[in-house]
Protein backbone atom coordinates (compact mmCIF):
# COMPACT_ATOMS: atom_id res chain seq x y z
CA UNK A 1 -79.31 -7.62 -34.17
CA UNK A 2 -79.31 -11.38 -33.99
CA UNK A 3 -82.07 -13.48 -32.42
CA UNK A 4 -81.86 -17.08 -31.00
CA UNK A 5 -84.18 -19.42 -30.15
CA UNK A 6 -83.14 -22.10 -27.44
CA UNK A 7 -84.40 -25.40 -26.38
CA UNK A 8 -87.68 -23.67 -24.58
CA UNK A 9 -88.79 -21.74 -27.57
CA UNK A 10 -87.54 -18.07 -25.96
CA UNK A 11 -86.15 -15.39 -27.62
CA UNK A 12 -82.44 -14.06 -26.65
CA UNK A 13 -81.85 -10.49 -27.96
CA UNK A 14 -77.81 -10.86 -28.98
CA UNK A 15 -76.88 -7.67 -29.53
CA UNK A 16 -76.23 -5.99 -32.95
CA UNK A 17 -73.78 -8.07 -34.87
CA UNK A 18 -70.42 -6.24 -35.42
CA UNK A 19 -67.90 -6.83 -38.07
CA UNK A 20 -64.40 -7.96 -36.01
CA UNK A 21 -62.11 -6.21 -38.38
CA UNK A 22 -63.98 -2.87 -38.21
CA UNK A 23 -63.44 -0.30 -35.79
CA UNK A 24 -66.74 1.17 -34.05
CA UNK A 25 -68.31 4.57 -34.28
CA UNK A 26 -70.76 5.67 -31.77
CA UNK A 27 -73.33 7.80 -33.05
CA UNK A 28 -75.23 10.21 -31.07
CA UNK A 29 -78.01 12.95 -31.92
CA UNK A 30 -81.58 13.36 -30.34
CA UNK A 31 -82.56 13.62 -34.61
CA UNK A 32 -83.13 9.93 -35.96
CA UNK A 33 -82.81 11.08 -39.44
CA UNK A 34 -79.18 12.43 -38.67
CA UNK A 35 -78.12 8.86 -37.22
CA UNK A 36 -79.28 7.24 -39.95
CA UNK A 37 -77.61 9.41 -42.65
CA UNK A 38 -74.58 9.31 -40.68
CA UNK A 39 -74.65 5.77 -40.01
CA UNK A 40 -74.92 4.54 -44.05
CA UNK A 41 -72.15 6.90 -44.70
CA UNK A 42 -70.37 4.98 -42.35
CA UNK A 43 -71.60 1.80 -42.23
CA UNK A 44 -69.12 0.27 -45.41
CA UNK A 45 -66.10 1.46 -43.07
CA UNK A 46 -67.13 0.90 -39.55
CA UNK A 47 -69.35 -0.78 -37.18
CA UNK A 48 -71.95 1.87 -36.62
CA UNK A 49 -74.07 2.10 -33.48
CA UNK A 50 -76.78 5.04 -33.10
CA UNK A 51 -78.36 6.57 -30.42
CA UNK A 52 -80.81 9.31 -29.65
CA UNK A 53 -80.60 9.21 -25.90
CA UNK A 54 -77.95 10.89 -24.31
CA UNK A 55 -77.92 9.60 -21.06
CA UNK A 56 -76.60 5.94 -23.05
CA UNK A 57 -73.64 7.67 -24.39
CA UNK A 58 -71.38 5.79 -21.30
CA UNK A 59 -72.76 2.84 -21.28
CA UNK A 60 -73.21 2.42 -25.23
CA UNK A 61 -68.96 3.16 -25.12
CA UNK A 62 -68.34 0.31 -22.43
CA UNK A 63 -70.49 -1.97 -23.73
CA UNK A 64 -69.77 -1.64 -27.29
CA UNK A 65 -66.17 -0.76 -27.46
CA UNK A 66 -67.26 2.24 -29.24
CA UNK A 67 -63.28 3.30 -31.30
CA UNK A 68 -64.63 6.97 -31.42
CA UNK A 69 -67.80 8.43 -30.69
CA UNK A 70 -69.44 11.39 -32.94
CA UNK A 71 -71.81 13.96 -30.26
CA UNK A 72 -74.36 16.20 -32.44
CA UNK A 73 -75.27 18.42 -29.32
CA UNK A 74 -74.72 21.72 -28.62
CA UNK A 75 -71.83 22.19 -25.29
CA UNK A 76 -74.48 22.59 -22.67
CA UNK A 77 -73.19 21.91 -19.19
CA UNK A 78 -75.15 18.54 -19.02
CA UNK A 79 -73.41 16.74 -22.32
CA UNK A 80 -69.57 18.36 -21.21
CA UNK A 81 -70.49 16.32 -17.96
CA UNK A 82 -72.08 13.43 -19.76
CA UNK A 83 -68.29 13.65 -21.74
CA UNK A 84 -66.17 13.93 -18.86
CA UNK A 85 -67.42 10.44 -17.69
CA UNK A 86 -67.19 8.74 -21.08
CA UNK A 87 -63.84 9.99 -21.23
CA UNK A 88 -63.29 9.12 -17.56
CA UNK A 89 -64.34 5.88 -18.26
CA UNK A 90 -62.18 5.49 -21.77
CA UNK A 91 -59.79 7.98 -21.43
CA UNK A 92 -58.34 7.14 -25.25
CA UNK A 93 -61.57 7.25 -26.63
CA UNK A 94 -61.52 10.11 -29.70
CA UNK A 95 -64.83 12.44 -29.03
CA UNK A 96 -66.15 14.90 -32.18
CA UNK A 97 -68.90 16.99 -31.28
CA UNK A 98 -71.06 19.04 -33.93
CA UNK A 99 -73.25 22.09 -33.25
CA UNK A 100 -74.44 25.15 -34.40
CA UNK A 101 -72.25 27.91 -33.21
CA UNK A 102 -72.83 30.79 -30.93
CA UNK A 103 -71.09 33.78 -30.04
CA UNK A 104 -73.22 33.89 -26.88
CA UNK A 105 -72.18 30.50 -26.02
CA UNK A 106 -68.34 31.33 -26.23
CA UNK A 107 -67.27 29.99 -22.94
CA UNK A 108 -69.33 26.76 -23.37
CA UNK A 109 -67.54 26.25 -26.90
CA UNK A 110 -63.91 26.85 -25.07
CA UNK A 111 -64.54 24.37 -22.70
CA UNK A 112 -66.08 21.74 -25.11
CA UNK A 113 -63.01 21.95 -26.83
CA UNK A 114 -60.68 21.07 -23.54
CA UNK A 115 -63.33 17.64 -23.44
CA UNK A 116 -63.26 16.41 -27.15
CA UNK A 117 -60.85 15.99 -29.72
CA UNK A 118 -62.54 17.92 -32.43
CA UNK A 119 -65.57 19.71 -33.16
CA UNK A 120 -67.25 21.27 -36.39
CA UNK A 121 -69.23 23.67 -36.55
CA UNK A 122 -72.78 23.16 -38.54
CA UNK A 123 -73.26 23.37 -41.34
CA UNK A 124 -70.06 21.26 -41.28
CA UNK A 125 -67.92 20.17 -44.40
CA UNK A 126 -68.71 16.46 -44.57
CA UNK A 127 -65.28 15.31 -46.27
CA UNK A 128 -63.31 17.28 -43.82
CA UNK A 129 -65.05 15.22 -40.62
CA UNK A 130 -64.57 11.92 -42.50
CA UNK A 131 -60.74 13.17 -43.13
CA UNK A 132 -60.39 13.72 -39.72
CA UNK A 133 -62.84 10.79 -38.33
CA UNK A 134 -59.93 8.74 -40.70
CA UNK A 135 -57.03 10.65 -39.06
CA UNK A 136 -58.04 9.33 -35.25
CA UNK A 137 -59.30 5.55 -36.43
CA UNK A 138 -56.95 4.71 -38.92
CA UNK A 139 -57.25 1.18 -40.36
């Protein structure tokens, strides 16, 4: 995040800074800890951008030009709809979602795979989501 300081000695919050030549990964979980491991795996790759709040996932995308976005939620009816309209709203946008699977949750995990482009299951196999995070943003 960059900070200026104009002629009347007020501060102007910039926005992060973002690398040009790196595509952008949008991070979200509701666990801190997760973003931030995520994001320094990232972060010599991409231009990583975290969240915790869910609700910010379409607006983080629009605003940031988020390349692909990585969801660590589980497919309740609230996030596929929170989905639909970051999709609606960039429809080439590449979505992986992670969760903890559940046979009692079968028709929730059919449709979150008709929203997002992939999804692993926890505990996930970390080189196979940064093969496949490599597959959709190639540089």
């Amino acid at each position: 995040m960059t900070l200026e300081v104009d002629n009347q000695d007020t501060l102007h919050d910039n926005g992060p800074t973002v690398d040009e030549e790196k595509k952008t990964i949008l991070i979200y979980s509701p666990d801190l800890n997760f973003c931030f491991s995520l994001s320094m795996l990232f972060q010599n790759r991409y231009n990583v951008i975290t969240t915790t709040d869910a609700t910010m996932l379409e607006k983080f995308v629009a605003n940031y030009a988020a390349n692909l976005v990585i969801v660590d939620a589980a497919p309740t009816e609230k996030m596929l709809e929170r989905l639909q309209k970051v999709k609606a709203s960039n429809p080439t946008v590449p979505i992986i979602m992670l969760y903890v699977y559940s046979p009692k949750e079968e028709q929730l995990d059919r449709a979150a795979r008709r929203h997002v482009d992939s999804v692993f299951y926890k505990p996930f196999d970390l080189p196979a989501m940064s093969k496949r995070i490599s597959e959709l943003l190639p540089l």
